[in-house]
PDB file of N, CA and C in Angstrom:
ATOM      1  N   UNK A   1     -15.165 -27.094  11.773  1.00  0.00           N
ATOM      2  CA  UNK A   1     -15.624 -28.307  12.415  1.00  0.00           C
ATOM      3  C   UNK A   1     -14.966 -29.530  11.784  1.00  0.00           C
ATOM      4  N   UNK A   2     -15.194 -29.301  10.458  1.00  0.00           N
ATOM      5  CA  UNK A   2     -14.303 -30.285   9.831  1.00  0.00           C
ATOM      6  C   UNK A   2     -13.001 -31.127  10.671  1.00  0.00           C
ATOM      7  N   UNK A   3     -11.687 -29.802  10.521  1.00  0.00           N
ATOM      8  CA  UNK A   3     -10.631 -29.644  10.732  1.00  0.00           C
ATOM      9  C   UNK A   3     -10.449 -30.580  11.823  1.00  0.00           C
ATOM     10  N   UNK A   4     -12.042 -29.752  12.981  1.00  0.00           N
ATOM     11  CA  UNK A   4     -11.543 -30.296  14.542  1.00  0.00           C
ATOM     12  C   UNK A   4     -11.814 -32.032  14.234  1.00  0.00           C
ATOM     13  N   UNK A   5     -12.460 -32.636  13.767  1.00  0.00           N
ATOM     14  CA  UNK A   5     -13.330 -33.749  14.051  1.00  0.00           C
ATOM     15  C   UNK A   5     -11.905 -34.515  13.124  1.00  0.00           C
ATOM     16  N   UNK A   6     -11.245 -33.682  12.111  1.00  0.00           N
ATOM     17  CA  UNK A   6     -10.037 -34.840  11.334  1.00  0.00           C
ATOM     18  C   UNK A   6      -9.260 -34.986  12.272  1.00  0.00           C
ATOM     19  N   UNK A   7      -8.680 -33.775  13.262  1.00  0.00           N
ATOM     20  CA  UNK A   7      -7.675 -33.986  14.359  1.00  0.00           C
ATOM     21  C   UNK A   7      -8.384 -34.995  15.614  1.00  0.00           C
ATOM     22  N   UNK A   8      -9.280 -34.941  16.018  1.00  0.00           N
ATOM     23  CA  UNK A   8      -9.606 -35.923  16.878  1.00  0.00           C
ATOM     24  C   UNK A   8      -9.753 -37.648  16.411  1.00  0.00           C
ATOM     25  N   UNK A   9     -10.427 -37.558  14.920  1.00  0.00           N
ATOM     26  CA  UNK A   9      -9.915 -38.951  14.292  1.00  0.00           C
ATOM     27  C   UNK A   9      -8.408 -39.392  14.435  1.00  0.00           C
ATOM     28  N   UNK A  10      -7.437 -38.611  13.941  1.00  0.00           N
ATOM     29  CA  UNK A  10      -5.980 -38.213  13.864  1.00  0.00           C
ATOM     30  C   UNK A  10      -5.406 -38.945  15.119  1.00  0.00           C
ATOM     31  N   UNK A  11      -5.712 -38.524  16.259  1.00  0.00           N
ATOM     32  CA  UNK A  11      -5.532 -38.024  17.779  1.00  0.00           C
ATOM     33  C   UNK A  11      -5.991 -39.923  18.256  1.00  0.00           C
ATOM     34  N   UNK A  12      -7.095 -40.331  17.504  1.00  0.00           N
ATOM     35  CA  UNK A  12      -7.590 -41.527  18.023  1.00  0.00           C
ATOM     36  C   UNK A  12      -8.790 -41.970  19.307  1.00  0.00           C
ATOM     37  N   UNK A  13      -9.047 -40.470  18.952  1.00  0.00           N
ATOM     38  CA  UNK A  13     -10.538 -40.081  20.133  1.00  0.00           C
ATOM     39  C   UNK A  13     -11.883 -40.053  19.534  1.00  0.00           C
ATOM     40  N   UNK A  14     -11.767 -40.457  18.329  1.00  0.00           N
ATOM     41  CA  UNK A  14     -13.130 -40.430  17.671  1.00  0.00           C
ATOM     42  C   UNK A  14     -12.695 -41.258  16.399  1.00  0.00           C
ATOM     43  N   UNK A  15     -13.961 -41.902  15.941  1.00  0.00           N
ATOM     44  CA  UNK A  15     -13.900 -43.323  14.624  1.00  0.00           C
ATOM     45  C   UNK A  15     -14.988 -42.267  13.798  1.00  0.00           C
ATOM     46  N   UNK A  16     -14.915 -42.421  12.034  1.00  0.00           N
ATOM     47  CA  UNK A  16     -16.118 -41.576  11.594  1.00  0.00           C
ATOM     48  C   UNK A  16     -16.275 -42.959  11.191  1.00  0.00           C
ATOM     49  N   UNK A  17     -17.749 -43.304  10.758  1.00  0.00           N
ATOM     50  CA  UNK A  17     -18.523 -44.109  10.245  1.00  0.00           C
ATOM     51  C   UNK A  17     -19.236 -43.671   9.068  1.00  0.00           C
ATOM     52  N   UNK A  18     -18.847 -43.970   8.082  1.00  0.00           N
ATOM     53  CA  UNK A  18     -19.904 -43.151   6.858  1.00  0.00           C
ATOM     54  C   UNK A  18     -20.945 -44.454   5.851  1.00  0.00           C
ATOM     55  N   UNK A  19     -22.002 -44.254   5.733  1.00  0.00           N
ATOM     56  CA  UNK A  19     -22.701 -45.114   5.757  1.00  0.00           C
ATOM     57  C   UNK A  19     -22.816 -45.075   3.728  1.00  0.00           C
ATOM     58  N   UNK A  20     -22.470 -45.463   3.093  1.00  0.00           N
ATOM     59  CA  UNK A  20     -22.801 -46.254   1.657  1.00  0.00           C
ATOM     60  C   UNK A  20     -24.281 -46.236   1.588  1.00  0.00           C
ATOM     61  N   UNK A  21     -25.266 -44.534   0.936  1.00  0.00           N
ATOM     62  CA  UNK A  21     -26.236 -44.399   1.465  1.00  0.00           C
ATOM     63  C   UNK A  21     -26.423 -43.164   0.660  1.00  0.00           C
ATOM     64  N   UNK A  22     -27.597 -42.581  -0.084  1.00  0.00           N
ATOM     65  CA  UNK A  22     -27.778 -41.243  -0.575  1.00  0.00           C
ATOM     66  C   UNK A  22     -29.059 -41.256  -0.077  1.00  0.00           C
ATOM     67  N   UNK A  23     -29.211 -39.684   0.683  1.00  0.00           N
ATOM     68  CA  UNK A  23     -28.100 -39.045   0.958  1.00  0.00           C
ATOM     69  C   UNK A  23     -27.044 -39.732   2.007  1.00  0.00           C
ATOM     70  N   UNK A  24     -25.698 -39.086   1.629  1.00  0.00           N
ATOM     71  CA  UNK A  24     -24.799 -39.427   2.600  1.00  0.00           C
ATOM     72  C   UNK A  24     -24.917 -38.963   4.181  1.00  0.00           C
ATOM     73  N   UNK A  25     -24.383 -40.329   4.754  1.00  0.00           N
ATOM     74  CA  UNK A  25     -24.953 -40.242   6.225  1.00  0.00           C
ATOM     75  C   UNK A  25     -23.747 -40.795   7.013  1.00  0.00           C
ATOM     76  N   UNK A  26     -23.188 -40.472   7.784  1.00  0.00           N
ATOM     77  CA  UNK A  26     -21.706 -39.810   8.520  1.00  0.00           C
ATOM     78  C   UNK A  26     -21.879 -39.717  10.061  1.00  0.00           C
ATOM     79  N   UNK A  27     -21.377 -40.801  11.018  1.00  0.00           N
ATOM     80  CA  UNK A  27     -22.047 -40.646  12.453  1.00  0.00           C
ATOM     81  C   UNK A  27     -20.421 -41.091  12.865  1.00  0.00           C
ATOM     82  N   UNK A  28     -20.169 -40.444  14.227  1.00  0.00           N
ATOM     83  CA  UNK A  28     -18.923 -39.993  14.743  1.00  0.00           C
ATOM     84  C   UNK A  28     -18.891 -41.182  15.961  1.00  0.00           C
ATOM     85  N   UNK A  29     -18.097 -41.649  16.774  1.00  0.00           N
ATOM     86  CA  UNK A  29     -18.455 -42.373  17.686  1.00  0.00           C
ATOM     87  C   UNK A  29     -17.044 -42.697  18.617  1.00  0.00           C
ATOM     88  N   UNK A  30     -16.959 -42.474  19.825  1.00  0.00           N
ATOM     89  CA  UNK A  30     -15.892 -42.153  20.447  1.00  0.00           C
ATOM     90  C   UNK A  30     -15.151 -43.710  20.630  1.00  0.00           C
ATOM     91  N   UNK A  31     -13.683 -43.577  20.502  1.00  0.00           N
ATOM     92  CA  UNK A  31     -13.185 -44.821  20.606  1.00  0.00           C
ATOM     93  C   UNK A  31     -12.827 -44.805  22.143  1.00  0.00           C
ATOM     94  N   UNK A  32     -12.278 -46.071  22.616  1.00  0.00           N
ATOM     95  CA  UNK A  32     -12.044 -46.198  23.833  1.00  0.00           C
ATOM     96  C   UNK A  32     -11.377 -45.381  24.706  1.00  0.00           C
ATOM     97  N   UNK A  33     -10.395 -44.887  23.743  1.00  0.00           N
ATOM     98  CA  UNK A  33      -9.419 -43.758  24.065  1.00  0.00           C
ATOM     99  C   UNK A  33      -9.753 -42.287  24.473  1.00  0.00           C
ATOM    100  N   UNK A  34     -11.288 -41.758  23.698  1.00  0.00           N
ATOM    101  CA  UNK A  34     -12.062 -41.259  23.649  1.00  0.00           C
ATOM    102  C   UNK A  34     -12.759 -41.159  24.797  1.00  0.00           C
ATOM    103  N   UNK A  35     -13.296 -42.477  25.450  1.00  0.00           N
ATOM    104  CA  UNK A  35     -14.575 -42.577  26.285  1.00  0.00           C
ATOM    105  C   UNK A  35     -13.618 -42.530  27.759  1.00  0.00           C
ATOM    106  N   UNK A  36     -12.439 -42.704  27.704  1.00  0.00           N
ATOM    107  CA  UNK A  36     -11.665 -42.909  28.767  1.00  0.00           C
ATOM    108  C   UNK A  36     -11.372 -40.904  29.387  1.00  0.00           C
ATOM    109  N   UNK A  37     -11.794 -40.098  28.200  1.00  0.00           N
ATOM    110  CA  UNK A  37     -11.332 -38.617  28.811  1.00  0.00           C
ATOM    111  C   UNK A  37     -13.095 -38.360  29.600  1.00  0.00           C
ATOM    112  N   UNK A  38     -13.829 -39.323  29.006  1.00  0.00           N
ATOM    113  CA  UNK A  38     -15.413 -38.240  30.005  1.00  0.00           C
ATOM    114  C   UNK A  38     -14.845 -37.908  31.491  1.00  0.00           C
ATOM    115  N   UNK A  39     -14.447 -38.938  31.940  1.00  0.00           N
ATOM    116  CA  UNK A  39     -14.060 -38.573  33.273  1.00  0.00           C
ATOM    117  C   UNK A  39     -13.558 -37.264  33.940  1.00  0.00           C
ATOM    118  N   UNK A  40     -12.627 -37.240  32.862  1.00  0.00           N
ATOM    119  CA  UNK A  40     -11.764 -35.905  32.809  1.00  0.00           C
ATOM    120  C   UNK A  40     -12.807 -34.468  32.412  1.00  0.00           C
ATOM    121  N   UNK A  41     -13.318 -34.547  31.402  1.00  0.00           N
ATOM    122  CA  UNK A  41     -14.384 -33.889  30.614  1.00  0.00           C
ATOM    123  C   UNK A  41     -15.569 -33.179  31.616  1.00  0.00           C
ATOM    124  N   UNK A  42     -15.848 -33.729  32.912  1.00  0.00           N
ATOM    125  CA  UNK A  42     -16.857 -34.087  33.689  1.00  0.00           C
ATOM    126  C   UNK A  42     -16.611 -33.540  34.765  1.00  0.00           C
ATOM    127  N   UNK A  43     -14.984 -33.563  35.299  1.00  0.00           N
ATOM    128  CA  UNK A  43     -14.062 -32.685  36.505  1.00  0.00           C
ATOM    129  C   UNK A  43     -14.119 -31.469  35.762  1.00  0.00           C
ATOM    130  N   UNK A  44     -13.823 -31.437  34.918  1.00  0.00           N
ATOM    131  CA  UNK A  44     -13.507 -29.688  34.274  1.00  0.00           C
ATOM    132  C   UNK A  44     -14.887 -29.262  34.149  1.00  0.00           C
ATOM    133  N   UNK A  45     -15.649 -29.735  33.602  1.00  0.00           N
ATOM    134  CA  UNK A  45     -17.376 -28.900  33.463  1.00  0.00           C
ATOM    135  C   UNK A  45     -17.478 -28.389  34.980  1.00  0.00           C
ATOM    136  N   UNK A  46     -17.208 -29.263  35.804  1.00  0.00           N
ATOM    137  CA  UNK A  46     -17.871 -29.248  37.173  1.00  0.00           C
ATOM    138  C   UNK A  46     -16.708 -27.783  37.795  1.00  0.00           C
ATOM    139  N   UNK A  47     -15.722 -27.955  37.703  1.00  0.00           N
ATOM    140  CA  UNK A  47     -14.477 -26.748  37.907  1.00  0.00           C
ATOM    141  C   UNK A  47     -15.235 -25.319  37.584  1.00  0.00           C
ATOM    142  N   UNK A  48     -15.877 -25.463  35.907  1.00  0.00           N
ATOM    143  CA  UNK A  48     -16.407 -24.379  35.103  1.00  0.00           C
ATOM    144  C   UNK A  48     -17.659 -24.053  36.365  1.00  0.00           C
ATOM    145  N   UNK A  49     -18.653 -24.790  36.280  1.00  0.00           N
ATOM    146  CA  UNK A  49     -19.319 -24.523  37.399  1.00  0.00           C
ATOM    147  C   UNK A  49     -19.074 -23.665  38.606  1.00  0.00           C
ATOM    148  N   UNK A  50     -17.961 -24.725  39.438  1.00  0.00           N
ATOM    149  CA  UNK A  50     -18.151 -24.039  40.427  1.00  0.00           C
ATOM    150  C   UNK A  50     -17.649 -22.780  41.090  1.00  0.00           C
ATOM    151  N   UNK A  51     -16.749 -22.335  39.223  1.00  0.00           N
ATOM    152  CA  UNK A  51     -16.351 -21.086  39.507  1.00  0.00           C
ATOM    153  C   UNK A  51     -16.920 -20.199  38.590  1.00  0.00           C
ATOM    154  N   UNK A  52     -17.944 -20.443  38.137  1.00  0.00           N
ATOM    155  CA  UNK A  52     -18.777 -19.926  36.646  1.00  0.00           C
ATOM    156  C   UNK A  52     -18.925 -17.993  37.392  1.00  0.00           C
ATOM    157  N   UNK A  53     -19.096 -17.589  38.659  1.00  0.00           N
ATOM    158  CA  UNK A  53     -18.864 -16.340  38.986  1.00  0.00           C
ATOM    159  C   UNK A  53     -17.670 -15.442  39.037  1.00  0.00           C
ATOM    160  N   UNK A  54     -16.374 -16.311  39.341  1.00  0.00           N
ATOM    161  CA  UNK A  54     -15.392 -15.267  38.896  1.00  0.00           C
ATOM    162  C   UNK A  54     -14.844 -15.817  37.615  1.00  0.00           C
ATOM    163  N   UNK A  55     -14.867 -16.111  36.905  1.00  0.00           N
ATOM    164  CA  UNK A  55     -14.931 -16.370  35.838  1.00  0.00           C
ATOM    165  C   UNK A  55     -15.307 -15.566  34.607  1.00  0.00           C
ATOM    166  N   UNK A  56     -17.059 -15.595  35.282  1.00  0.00           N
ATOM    167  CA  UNK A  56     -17.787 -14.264  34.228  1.00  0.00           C
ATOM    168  C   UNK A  56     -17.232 -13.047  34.514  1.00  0.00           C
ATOM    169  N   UNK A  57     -16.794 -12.754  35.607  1.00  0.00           N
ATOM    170  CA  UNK A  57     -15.908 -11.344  35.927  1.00  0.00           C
ATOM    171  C   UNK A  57     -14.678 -10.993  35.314  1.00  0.00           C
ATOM    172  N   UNK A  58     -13.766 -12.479  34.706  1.00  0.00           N
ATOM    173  CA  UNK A  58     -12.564 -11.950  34.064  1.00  0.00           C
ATOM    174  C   UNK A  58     -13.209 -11.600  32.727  1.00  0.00           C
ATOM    175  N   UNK A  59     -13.819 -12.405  32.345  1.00  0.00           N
ATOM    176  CA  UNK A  59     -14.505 -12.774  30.688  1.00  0.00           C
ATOM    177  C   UNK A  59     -15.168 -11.305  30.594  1.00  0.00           C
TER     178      UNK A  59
END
């Protein structure tokens, strides 16, 4: 999880915020660049959906 969340910082799709705080407290928050794929994110769920039957048949 790590890994994924450094490459999406990396990538410029996500900001970490770490808060100067014990315990340490660490909240993720999508940058513009980020909020601009839901769209995209939202066609593909819906794709998964509406083929979620042959799908489970290859899987």
């Amino acid at each position: 999880l790590d890994a994924q969340l450094g490459q999406l910082i990396e990538h410029g799709l996500i900001n970490k915020v770490v808060f100067d705080q014990l315990p340490l407290k660490v909240e993720y928050e999508l940058t513009g660049l980020g909020e601009s794929l839901i769209p995209v994110i939202a066609v593909t769920a819906q794709w998964g959906e509406d083929h979620r039957n042959e799908l489970e048949k290859i899987l």
